[in-house]
C-alpha atoms as a PDB file:
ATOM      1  CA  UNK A   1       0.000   0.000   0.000  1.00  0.00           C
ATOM      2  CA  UNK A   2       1.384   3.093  -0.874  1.00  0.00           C
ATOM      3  CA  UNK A   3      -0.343   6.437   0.376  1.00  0.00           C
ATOM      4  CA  UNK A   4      -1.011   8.894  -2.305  1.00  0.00           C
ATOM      5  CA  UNK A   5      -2.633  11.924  -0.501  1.00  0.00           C
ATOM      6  CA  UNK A   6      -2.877  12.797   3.195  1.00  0.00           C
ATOM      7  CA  UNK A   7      -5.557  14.790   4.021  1.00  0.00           C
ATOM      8  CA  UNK A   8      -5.532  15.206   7.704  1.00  0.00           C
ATOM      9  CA  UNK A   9      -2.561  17.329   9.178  1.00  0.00           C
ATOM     10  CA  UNK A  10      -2.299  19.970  11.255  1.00  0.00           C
ATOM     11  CA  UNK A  11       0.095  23.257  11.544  1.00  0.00           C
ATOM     12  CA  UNK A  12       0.080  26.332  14.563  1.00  0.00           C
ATOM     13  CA  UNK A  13      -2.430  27.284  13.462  1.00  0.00           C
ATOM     14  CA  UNK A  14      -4.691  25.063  15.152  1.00  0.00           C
ATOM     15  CA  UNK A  15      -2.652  22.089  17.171  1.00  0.00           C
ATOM     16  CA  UNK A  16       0.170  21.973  15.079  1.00  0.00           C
ATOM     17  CA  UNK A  17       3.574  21.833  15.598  1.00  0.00           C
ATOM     18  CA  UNK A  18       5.079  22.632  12.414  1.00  0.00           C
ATOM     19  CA  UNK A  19       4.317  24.797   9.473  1.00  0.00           C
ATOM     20  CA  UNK A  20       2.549  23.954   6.315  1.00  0.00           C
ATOM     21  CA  UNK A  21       5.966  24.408   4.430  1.00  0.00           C
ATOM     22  CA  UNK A  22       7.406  22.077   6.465  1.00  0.00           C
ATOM     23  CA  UNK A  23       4.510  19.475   6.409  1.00  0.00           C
ATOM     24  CA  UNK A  24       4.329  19.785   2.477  1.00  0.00           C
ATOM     25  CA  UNK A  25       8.220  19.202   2.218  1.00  0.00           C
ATOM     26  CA  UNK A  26       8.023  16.130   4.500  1.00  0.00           C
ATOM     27  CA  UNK A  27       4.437  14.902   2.507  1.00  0.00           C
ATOM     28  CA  UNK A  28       7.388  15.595  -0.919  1.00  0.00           C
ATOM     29  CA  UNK A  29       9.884  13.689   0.517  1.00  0.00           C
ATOM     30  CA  UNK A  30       7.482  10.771   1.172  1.00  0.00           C
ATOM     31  CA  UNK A  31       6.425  10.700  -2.481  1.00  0.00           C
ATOM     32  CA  UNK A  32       2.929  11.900  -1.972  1.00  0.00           C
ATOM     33  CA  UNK A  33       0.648  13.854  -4.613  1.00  0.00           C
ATOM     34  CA  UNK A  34      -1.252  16.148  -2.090  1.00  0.00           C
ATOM     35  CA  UNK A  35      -1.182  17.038   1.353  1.00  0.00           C
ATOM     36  CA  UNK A  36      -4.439  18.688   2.682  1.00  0.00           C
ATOM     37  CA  UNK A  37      -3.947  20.878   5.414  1.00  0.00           C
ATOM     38  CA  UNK A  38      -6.848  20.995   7.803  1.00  0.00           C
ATOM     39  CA  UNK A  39      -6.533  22.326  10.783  1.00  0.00           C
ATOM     40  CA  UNK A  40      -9.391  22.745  13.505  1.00  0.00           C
ATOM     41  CA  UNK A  41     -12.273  24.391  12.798  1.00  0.00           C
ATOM     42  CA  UNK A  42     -13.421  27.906  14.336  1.00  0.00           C
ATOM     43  CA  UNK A  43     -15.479  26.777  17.403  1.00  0.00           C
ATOM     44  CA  UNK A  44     -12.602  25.289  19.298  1.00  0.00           C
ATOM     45  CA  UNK A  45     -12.024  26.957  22.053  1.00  0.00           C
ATOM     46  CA  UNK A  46      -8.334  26.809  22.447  1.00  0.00           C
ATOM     47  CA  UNK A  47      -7.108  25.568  19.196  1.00  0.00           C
ATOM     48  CA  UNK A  48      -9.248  26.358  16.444  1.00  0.00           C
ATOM     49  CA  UNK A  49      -8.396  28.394  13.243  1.00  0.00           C
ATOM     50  CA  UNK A  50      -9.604  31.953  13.288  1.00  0.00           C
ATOM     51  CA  UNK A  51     -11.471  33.765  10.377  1.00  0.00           C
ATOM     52  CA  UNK A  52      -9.587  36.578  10.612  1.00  0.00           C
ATOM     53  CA  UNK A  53      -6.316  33.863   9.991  1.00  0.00           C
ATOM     54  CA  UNK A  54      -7.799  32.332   7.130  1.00  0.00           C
ATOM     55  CA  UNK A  55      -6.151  34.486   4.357  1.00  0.00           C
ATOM     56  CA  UNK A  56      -3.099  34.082   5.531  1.00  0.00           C
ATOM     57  CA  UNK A  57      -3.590  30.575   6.012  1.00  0.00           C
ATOM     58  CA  UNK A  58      -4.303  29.790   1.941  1.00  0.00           C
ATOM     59  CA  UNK A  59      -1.586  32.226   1.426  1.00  0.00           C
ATOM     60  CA  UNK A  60       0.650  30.507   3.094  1.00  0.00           C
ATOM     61  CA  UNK A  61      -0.886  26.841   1.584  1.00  0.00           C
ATOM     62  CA  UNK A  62      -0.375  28.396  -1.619  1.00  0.00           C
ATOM     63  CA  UNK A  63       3.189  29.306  -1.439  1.00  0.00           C
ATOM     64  CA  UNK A  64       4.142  25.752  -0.150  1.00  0.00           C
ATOM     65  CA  UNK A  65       2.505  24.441  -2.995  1.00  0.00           C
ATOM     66  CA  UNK A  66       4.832  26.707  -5.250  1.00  0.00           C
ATOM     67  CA  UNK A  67       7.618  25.730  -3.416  1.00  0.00           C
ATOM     68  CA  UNK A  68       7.483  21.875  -2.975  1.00  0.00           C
ATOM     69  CA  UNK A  69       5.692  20.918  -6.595  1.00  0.00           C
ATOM     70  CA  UNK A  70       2.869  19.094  -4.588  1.00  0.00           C
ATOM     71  CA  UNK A  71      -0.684  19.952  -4.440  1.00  0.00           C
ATOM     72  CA  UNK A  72      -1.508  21.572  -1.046  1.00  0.00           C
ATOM     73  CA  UNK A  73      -4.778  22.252  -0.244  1.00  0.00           C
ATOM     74  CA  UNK A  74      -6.787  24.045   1.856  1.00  0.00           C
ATOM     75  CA  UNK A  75      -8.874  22.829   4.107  1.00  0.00           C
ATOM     76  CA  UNK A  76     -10.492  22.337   7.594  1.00  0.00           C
ATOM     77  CA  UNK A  77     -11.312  19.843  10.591  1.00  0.00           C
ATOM     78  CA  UNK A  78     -14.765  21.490  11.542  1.00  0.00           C
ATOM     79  CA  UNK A  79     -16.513  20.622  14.614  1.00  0.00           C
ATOM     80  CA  UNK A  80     -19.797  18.945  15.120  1.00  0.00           C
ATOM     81  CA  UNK A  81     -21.717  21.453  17.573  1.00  0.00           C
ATOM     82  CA  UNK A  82     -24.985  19.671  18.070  1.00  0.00           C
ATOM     83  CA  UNK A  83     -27.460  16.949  17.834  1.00  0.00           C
ATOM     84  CA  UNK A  84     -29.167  18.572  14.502  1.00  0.00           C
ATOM     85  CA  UNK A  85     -25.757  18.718  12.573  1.00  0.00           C
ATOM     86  CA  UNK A  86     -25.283  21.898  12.674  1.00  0.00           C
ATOM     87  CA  UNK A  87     -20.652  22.749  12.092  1.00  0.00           C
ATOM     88  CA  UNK A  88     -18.788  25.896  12.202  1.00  0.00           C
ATOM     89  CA  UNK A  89     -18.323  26.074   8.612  1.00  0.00           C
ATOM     90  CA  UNK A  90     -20.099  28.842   7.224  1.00  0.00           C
ATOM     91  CA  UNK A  91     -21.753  28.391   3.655  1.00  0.00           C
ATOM     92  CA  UNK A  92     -20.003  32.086   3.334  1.00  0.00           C
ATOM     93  CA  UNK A  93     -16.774  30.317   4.620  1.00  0.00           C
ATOM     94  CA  UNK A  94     -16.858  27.854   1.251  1.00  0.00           C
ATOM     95  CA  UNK A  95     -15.221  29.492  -1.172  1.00  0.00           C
ATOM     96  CA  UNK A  96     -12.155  29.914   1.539  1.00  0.00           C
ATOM     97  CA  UNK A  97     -11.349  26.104   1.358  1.00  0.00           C
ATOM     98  CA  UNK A  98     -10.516  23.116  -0.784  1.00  0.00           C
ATOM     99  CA  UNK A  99     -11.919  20.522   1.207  1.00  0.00           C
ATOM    100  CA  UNK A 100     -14.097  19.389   4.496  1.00  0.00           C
ATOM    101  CA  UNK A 101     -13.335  17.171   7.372  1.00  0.00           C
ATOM    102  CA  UNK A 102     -15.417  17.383  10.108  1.00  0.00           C
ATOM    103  CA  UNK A 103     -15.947  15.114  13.698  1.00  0.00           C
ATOM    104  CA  UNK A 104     -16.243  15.619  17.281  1.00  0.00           C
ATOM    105  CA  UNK A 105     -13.744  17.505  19.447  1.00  0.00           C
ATOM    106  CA  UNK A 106     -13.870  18.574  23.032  1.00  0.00           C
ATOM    107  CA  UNK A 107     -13.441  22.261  24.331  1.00  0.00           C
ATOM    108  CA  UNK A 108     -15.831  23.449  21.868  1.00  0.00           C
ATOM    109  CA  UNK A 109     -18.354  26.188  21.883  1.00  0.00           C
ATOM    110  CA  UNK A 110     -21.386  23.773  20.887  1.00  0.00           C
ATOM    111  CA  UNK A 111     -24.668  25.200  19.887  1.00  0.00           C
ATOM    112  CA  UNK A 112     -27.475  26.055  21.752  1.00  0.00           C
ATOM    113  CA  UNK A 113     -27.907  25.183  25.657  1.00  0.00           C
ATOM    114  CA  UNK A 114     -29.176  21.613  24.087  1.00  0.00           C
ATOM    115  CA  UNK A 115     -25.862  20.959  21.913  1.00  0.00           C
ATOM    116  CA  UNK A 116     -24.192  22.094  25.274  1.00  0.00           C
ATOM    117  CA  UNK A 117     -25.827  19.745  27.508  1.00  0.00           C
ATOM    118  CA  UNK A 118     -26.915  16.818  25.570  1.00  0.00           C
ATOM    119  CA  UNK A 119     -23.909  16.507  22.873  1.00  0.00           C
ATOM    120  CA  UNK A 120     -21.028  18.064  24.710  1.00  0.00           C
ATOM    121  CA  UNK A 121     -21.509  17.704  28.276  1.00  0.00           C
ATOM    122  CA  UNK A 122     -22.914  14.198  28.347  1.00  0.00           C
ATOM    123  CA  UNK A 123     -19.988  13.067  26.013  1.00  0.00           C
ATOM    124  CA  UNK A 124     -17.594  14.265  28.326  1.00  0.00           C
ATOM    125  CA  UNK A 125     -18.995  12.771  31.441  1.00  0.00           C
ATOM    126  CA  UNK A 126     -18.663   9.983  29.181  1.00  0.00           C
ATOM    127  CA  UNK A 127     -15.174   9.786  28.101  1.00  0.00           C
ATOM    128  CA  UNK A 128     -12.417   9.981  25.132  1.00  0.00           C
ATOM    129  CA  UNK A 129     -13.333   6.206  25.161  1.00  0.00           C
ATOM    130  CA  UNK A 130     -17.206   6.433  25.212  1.00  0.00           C
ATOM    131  CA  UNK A 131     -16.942   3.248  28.213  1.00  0.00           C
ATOM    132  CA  UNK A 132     -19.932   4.720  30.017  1.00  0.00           C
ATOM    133  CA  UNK A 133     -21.952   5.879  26.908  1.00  0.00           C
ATOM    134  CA  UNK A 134     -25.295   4.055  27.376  1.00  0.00           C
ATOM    135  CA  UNK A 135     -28.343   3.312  24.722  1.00  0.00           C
ATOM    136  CA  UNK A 136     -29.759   6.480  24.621  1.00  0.00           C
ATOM    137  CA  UNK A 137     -26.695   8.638  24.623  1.00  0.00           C
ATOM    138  CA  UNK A 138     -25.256   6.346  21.449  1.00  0.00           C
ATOM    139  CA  UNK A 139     -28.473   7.177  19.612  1.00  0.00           C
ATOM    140  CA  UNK A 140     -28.264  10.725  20.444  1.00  0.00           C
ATOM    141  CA  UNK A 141     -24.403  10.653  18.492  1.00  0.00           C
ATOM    142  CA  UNK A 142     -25.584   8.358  15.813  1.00  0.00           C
ATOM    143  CA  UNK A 143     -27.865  11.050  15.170  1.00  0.00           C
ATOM    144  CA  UNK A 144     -26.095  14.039  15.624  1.00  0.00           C
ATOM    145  CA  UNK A 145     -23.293  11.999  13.068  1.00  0.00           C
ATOM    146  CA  UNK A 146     -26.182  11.533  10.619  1.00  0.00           C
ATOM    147  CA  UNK A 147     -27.568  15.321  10.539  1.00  0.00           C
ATOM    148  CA  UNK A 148     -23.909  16.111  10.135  1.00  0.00           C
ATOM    149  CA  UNK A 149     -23.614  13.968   6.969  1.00  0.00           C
ATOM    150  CA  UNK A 150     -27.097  14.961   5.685  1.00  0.00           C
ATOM    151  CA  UNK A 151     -27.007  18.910   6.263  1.00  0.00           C
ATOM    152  CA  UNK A 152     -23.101  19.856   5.349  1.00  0.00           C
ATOM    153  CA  UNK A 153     -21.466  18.427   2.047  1.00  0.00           C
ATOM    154  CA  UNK A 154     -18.063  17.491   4.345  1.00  0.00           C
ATOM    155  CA  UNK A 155     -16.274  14.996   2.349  1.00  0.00           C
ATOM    156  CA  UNK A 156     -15.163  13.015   5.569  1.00  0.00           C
ATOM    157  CA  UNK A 157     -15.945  12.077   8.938  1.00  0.00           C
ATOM    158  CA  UNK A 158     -12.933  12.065  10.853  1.00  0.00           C
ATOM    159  CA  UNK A 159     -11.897   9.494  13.851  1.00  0.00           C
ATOM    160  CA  UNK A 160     -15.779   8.435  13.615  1.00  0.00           C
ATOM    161  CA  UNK A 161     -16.658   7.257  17.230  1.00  0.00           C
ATOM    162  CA  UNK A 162     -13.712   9.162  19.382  1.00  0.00           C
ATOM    163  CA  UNK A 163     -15.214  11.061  22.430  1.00  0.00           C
ATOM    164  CA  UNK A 164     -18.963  10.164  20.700  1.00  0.00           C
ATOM    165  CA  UNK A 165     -19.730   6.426  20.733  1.00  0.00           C
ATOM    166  CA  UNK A 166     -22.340   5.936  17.785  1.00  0.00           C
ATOM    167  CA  UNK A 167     -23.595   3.209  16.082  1.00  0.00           C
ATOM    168  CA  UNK A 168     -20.675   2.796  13.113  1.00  0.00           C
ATOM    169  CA  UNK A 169     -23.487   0.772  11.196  1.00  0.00           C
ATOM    170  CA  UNK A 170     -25.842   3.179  11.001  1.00  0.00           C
ATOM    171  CA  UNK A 171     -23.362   6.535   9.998  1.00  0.00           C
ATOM    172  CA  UNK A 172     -21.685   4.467   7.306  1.00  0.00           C
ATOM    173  CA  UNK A 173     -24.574   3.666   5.388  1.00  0.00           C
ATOM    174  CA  UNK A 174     -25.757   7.435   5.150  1.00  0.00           C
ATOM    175  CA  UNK A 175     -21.709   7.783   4.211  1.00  0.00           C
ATOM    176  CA  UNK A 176     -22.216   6.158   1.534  1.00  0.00           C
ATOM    177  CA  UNK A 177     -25.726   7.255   0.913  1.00  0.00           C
ATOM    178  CA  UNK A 178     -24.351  10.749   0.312  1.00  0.00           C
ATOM    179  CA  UNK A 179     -20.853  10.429  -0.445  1.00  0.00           C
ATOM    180  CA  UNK A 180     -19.062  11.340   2.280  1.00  0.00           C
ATOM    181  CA  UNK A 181     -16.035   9.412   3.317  1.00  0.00           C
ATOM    182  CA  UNK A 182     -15.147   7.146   6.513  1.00  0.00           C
ATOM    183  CA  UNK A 183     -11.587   8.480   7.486  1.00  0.00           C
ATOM    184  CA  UNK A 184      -9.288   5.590   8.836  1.00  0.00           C
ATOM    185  CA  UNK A 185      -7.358   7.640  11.674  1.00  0.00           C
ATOM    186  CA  UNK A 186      -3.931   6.425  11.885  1.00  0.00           C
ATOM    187  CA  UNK A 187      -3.352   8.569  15.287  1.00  0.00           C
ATOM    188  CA  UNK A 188      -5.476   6.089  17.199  1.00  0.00           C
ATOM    189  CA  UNK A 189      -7.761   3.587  16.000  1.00  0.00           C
ATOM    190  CA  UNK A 190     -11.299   4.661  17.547  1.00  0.00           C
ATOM    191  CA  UNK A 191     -12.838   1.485  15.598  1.00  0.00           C
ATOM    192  CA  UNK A 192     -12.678  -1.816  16.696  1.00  0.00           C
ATOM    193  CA  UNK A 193     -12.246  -4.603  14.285  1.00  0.00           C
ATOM    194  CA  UNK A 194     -15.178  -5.759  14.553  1.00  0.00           C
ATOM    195  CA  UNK A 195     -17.431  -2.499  13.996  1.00  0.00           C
ATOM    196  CA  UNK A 196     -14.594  -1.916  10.584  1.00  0.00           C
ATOM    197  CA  UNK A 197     -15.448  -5.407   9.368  1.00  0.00           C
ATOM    198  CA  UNK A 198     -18.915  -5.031  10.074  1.00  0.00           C
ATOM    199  CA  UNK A 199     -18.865  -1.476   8.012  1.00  0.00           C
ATOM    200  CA  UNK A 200     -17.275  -3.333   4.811  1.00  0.00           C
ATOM    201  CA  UNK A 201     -19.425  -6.110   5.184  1.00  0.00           C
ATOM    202  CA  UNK A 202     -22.898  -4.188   5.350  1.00  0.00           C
ATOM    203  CA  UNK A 203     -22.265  -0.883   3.773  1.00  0.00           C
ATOM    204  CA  UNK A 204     -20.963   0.418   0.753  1.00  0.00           C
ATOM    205  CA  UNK A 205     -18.904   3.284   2.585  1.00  0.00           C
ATOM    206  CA  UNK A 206     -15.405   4.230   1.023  1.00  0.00           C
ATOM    207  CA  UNK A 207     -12.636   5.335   3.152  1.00  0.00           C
ATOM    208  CA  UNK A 208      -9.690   7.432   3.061  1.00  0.00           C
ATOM    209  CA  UNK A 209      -6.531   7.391   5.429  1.00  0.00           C
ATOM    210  CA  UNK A 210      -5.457  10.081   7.362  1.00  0.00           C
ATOM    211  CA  UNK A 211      -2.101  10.800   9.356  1.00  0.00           C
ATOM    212  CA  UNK A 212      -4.026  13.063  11.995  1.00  0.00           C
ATOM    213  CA  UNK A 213      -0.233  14.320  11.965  1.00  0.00           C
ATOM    214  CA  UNK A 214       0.535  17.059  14.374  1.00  0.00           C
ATOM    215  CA  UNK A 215       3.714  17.261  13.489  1.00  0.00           C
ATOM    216  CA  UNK A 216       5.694  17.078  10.164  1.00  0.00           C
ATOM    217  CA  UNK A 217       7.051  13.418  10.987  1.00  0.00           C
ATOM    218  CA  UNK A 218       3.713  11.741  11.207  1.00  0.00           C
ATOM    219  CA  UNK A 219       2.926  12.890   8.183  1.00  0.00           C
ATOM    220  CA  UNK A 220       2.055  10.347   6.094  1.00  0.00           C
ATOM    221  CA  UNK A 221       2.124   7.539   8.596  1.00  0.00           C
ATOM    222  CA  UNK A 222      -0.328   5.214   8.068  1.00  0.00           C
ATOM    223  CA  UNK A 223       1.620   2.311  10.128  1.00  0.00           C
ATOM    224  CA  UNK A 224      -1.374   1.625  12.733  1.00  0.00           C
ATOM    225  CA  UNK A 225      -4.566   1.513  10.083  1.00  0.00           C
ATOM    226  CA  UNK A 226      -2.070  -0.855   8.207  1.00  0.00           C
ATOM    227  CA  UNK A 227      -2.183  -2.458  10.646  1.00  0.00           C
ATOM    228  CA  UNK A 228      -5.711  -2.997  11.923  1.00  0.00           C
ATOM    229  CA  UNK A 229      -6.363  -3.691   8.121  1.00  0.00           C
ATOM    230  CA  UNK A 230      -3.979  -6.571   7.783  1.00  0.00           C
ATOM    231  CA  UNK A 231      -5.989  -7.943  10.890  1.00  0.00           C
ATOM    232  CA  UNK A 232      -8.990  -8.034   9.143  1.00  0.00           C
ATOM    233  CA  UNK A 233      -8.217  -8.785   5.496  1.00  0.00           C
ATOM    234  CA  UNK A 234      -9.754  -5.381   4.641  1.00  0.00           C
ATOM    235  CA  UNK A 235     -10.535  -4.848   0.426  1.00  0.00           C
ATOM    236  CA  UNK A 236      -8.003  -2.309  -0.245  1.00  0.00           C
ATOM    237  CA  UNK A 237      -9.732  -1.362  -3.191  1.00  0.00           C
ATOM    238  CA  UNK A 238     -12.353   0.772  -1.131  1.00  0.00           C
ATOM    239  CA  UNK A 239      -9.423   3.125   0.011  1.00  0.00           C
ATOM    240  CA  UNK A 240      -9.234   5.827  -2.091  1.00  0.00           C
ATOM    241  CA  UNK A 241      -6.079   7.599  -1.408  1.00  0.00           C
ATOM    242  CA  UNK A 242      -3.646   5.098  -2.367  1.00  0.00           C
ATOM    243  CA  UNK A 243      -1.641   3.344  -4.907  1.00  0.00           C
ATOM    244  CA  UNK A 244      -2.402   6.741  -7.427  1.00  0.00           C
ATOM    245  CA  UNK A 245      -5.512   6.951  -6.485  1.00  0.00           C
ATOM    246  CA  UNK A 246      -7.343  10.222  -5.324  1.00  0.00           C
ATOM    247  CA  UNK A 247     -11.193  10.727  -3.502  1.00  0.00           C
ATOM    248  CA  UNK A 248     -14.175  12.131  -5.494  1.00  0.00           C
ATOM    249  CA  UNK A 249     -15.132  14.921  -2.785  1.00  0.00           C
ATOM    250  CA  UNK A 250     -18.768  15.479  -2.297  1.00  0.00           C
ATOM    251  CA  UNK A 251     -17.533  19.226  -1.150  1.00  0.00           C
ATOM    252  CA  UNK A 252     -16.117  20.432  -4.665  1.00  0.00           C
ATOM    253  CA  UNK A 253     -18.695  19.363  -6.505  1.00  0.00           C
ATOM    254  CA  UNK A 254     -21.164  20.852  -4.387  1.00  0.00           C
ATOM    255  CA  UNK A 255     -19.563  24.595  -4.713  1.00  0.00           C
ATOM    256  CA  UNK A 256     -19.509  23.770  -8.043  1.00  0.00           C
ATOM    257  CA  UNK A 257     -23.459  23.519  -8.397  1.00  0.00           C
ATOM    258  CA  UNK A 258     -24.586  25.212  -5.487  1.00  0.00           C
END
């Protein structure tokens, strides 16, 4: 398996450690296509992007792109804010960015007294983990996961079930129902094998890898999802960011006919 773009790294301005030049000249050295940069999205509390940054932040993607012959594009890690779906990405904030991850963080300024109480709090009290999530708090994040999928064209959900236990089954098929992708985190695997199996076996989701790198040498590494996939003879053929191959994302195509 050879990794052709990674989507998922982050830079100072969010959680980062290094700078997008420095990221795009490690992705170059690795051999890779494209590196996306997306760092956190605007609601984080203590490490999200700032509007007023973003200019400066596709200056700066563009001028590594100059520099290092890659692709580097723009993009962003938003946060899911409530039960109904709702980000912070702005449909003015669009035209600002190449691309659109999006999943659940902590230290986030969640929407509404109700995305406070029932999607942040009640996540927290239950743990990075999810160990004490029980039946109703699992529906409430297999909804709020849903709404997300159906209401924002984000082309895809990032380290699906960390800090919001969910039913996998149940996301992936509206995944694939509307074309967003199933990102395989190689920071920490927040899927067992089982609920990844199950996925492949019942859905038609596609997936992409992502480094989660917060710093320029993870870029790129993919060593646990290789991993976790060798464990479970997964068909690499529904990866779509390796061996030359690049994702279809939903988000392009839907600034393009908005």
């Amino acid at each position: 398996m050879i990794l052709t773009a990674d989507y998922h790294t982050h830079t100072p301005y969010s959680h980062g450690k290094n700078t997008i030049l420095e990221n795009a000249e490690q992705a170059r050295a690795l051999g890779l296509q494209t590196i996306g940069i997306a760092d956190h999205g605007f609601a984080h509390v203590t490490y999200g992007i700032r509007h007023r940054q973003v200019e400066a932040y596709r200056k700066e993607c563009q001028d590594a792109a100059t520099k290092t012959g890659i692709d580097v594009l723009v993009g962003i890690e938003a946060n899911i804010l409530s039960l109904n779906g709702k980000t912070d990405m702005r449909e003015k904030d669009f035209d600002s960015f190449d691309f659109y991850l999006c999943g659940k963080h902590i230290f986030v300024r969640y929407h509404g007294a109700s995305g406070f109480f029932q999607y942040g709090v009640r996540n927290f009290l239950a743990g990075k983990d999810g160990k004490k999530a029980k039946g109703r708090l699992i529906e409430a994040n297999t909804k709020a996961y849903i709404n997300t999928v159906k209401n924002n064209p984000i082309d895809a959900i990032t380290h699906l079930n960390y800090c919001c236990v969910s039913n996998v089954l149940e996301v992936a098929k509206c995944a694939a129902d509307y074309g967003t992708y199933i990102e395989l985190n190689s920071k920490k695997c927040h899927l067992t094998d089982e609920e990844l199996s199950d996925i492949v076996a019942k859905t038609s989701a596609r997936f992409i890898i992502g480094s989660d790198a917060h710093a320029k040498e993870r870029v790129g590494d993919t060593r646990l999802v290789e991993e976790q996939l060798a464990r479970i003879a997964f068909p690499m053929d529904r990866i779509d960011n390796i061996d030359g191959r690049l994702p279809k994302f939903r988000f392009a195509e839907y600034k393009t006919h908005r």
